[in-house]
Protein backbone atom coordinates (compact mmCIF):
# COMPACT_ATOMS: atom_id res chain seq x y z
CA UNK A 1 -258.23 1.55 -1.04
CA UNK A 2 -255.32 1.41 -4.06
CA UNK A 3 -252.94 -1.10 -3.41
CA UNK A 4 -253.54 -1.66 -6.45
CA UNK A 5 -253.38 1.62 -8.83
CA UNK A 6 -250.24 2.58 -9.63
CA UNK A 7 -248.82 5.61 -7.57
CA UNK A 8 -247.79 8.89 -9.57
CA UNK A 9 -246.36 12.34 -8.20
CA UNK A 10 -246.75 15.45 -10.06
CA UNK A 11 -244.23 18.10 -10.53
CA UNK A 12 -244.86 21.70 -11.69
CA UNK A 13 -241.60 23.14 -12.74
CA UNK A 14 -240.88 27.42 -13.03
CA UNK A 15 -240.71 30.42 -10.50
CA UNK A 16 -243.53 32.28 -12.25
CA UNK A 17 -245.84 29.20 -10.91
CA UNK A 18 -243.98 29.98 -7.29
CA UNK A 19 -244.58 34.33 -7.42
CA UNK A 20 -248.25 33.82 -8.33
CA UNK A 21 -247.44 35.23 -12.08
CA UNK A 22 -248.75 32.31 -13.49
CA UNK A 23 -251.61 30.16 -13.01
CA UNK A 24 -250.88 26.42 -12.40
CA UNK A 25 -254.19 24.31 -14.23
CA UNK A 26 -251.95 21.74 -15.17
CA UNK A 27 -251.50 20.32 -11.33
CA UNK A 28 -255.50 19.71 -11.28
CA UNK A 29 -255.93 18.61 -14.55
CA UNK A 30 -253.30 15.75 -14.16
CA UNK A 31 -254.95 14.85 -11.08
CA UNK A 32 -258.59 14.75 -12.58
CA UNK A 33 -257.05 13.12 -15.37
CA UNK A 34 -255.10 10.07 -13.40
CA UNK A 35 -257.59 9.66 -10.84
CA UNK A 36 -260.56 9.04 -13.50
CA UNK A 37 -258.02 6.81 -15.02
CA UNK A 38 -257.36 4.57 -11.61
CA UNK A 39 -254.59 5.42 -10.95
CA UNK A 40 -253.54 7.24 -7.94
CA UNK A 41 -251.89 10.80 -7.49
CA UNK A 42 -250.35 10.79 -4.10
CA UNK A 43 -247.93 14.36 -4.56
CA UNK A 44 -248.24 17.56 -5.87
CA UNK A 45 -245.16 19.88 -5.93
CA UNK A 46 -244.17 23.12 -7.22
CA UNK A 47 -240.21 23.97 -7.87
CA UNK A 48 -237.85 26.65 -8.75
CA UNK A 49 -236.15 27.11 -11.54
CA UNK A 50 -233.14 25.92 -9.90
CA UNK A 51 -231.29 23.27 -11.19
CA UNK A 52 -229.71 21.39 -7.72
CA UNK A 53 -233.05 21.55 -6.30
CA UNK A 54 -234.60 19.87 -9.28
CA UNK A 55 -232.15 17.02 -9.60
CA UNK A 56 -232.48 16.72 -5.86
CA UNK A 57 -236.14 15.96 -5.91
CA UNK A 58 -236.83 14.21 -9.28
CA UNK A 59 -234.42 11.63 -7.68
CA UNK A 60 -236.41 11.39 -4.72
CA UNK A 61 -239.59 11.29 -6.80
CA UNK A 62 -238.33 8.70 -9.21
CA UNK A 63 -237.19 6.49 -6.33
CA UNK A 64 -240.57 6.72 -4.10
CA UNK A 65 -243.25 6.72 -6.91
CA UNK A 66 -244.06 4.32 -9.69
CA UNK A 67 -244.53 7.08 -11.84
CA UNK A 68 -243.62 10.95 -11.97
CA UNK A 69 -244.92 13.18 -14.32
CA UNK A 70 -243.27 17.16 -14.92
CA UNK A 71 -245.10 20.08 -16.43
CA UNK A 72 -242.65 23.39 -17.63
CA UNK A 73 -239.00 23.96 -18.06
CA UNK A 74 -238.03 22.37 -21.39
CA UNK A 75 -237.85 25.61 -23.43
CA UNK A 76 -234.67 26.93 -24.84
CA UNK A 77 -234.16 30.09 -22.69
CA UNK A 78 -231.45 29.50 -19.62
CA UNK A 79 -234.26 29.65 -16.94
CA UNK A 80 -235.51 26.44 -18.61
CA UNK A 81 -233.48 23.52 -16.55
CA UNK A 82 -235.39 20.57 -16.68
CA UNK A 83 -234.19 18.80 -19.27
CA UNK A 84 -230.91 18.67 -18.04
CA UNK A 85 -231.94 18.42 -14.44
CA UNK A 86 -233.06 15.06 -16.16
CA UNK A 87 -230.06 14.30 -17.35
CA UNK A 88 -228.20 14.86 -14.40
CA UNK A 89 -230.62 12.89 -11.93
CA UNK A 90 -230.09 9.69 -13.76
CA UNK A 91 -226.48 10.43 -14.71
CA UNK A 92 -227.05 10.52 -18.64
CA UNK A 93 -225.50 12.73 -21.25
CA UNK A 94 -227.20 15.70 -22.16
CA UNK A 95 -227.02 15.50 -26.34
CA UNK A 96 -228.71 16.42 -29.60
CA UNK A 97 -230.74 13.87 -30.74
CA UNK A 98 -231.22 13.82 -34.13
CA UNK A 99 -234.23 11.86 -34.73
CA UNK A 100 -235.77 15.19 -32.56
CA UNK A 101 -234.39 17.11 -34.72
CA UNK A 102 -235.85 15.43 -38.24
CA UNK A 103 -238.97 14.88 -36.37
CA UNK A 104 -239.58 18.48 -35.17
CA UNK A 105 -238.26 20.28 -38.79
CA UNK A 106 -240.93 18.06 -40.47
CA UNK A 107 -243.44 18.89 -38.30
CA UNK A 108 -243.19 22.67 -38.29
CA UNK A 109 -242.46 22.47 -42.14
CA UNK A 110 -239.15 24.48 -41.92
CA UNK A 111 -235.55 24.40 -40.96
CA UNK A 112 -235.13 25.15 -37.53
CA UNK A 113 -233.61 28.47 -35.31
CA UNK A 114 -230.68 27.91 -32.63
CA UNK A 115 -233.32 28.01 -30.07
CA UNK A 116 -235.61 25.32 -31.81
CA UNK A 117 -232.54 22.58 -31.99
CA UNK A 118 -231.98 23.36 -28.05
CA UNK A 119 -235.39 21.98 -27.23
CA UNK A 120 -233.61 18.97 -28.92
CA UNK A 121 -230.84 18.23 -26.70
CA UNK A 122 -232.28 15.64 -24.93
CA UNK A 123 -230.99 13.16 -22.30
CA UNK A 124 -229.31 10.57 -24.11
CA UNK A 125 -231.58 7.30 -24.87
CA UNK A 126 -234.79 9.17 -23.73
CA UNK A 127 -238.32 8.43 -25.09
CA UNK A 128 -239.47 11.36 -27.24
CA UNK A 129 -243.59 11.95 -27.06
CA UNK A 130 -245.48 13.84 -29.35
CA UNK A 131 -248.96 14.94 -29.06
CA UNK A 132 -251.24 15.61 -32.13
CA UNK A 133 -250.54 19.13 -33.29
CA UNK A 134 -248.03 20.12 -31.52
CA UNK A 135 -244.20 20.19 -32.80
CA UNK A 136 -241.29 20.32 -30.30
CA UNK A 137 -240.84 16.74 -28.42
CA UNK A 138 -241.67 15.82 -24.62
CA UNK A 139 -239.80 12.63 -23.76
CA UNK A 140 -239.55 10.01 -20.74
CA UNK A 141 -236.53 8.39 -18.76
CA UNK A 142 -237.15 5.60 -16.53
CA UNK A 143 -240.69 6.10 -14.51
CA UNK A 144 -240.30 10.23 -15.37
CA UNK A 145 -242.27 11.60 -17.75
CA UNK A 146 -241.38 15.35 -18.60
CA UNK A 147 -244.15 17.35 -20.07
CA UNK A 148 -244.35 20.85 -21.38
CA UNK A 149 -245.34 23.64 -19.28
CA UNK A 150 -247.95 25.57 -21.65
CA UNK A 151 -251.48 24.15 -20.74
CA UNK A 152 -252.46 23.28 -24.34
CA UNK A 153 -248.91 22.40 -25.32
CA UNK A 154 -249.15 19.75 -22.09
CA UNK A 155 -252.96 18.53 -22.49
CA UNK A 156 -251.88 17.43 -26.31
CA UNK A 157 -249.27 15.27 -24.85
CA UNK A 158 -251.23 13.63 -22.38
CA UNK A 159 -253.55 12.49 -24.53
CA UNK A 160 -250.38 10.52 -26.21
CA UNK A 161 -249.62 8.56 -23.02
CA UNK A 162 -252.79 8.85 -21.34
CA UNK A 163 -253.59 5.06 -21.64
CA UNK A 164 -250.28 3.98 -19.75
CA UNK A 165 -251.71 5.60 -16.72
CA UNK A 166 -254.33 3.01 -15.60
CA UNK A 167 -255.68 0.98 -12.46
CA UNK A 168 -258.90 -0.29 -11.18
CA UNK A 169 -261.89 1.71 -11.38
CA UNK A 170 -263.23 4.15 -8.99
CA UNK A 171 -266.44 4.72 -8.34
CA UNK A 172 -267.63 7.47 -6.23
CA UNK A 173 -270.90 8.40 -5.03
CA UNK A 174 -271.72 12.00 -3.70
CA UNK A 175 -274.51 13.81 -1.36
CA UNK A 176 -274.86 17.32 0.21
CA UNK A 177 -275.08 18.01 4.15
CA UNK A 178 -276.91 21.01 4.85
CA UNK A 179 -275.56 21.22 8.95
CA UNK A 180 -272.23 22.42 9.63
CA UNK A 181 -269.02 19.66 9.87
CA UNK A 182 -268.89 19.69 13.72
CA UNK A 183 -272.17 17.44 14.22
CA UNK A 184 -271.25 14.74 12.33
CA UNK A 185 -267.85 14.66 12.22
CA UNK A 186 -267.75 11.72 14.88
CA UNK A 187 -270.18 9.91 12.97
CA UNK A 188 -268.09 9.99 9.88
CA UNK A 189 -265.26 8.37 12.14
CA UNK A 190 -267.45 6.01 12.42
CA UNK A 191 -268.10 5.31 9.07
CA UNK A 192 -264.29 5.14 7.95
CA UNK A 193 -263.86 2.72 11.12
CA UNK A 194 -266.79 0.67 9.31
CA UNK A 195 -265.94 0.88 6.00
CA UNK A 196 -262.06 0.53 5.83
CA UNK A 197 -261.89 -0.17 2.13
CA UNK A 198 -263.79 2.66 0.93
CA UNK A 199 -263.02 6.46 1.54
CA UNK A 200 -264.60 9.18 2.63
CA UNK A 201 -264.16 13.32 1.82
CA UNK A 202 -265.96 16.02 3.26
CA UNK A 203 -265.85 19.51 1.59
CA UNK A 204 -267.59 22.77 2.94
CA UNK A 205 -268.88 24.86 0.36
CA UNK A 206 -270.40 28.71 0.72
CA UNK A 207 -272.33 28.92 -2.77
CA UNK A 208 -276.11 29.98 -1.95
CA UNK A 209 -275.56 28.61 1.63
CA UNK A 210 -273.34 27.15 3.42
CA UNK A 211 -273.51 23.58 3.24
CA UNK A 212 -270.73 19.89 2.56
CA UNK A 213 -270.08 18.10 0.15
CA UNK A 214 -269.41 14.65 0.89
CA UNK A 215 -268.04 11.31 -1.21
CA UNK A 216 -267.72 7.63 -1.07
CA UNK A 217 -265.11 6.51 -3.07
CA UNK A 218 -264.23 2.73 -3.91
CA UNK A 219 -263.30 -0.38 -6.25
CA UNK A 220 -266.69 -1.92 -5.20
CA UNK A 221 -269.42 0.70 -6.68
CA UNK A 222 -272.13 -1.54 -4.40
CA UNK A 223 -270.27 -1.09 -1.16
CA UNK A 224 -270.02 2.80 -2.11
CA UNK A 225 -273.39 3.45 -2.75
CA UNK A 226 -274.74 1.38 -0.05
CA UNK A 227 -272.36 3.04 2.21
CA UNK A 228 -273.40 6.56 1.10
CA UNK A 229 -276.88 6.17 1.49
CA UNK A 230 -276.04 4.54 5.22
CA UNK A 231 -273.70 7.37 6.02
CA UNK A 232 -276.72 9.79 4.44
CA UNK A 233 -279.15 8.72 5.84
CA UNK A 234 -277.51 8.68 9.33
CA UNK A 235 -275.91 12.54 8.82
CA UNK A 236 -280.15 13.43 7.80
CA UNK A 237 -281.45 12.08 11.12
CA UNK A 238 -278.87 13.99 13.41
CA UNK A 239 -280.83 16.90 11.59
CA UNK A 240 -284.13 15.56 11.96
CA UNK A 241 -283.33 14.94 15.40
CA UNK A 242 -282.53 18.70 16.00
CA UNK A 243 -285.62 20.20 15.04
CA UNK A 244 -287.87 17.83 17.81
């Protein structure tokens, strides 16, 4: 359906994400957040804190996606590797960069502490991003974009790159099934056999019932509503059927 939208993986960096000690929102608001945007999040993935195994996969990443985007690890305290994990992946210098530096004193309105200038030392010839509000820099090399791992902190620098992140619109049209997955679940085949362009999600719910969820997502918002009410209107006479 997008061979056109640009295709993005997203990375959550830290081992509190990986013991359960911290909650990761920013994975599903990235992907809310690209998706609405067109353009297409085909990875999610959690790492370690662990330097080798970062470099490992953002090269990976960077060579299989058109666009990577990382979330955490660009504090000053030593379990904080990302930024040179950067660094090493695309075989730049690690250094302070002083524009960083100016940027982030001006912003906070006072000199900064040891640990302040380390968020600093950047990748050499990086891209520094700063969201509205917020002082220390995020920054880009190549297709990576590395993000801060505090929610707010993250959400603030989205919004300052946001707009790069685009593709063709995506319409999606939704309904509820009421009988269980295993009735209709050839008919659906059917459905993605007819309507190759568009796709189609099913997703059981137990709130007040048991019942599905089900979408129709496409470029063509016609096709996807016309499909849906087909594909509807098909999944309501199976039930219809049952009560004869």
């Amino acid at each position: 359906m997008d061979q056109l939208a640009p295709r993005v993986a997203v990375v959550s960096i830290g081992d509190e994400v990986l013991r359960g000690d911290t909650v990761d929102t920013n994975m599903a608001f990235l992907f809310a957040e690209l998706y609405e945007r067109g353009a297409r999040p085909q990875l999610g993935l959690t790492l370690p804190d662990d330097l080798p195994v970062i470099v490992k996969q953002l090269r990976e990443l960077a060579s299989s996606f058109d666009w990577v985007l990382t979330g955490g690890g660009i504090g000053p305290t030593p379990d904080d590797k990302t930024r040179q994990a950067v660094a090493e992946a695309f075989k730049l210098p690690l250094e302070m960069n002083e524009f960083a530096l100016a940027e982030y004193a001006r912003r906070r309105g006072t000199l900064l502490n040891p640990g302040q200038r380390e968020m600093c030392r950047l990748p050499a010839g990086c891209e520094l991003i700063w969201g509205e509000g917020t002082h220390a820099p995020a920054f880009r090399v190549a297709n990576v974009f590395v993000l801060p791992g505090v929610p707010q902190v993250l959400r603030a620098m989205w919004a300052a790159i946001a707009e790069r992140f685009h593709g063709p619109a995506v319409h999606v049209a939704r309904f509820r099934a009421r009988s269980g997955e295993s009735r209709w679940a050839d008919l659906m085949a059917q459905f993605v056999a007819r309507y190759p362009e568009l796709e189609f999600g099913s997703y059981p719910r137990i709130e007040g019932g048991w019942y599905s969820e089900l979408t129709v997502r496409g470029h063509n918002a016609e096709l996807v509503e016309r499909a849906a009410r087909e594909f509807q209107a098909a999944i309501d006479s199976l039930s219809d059927q049952s009560q004869q």
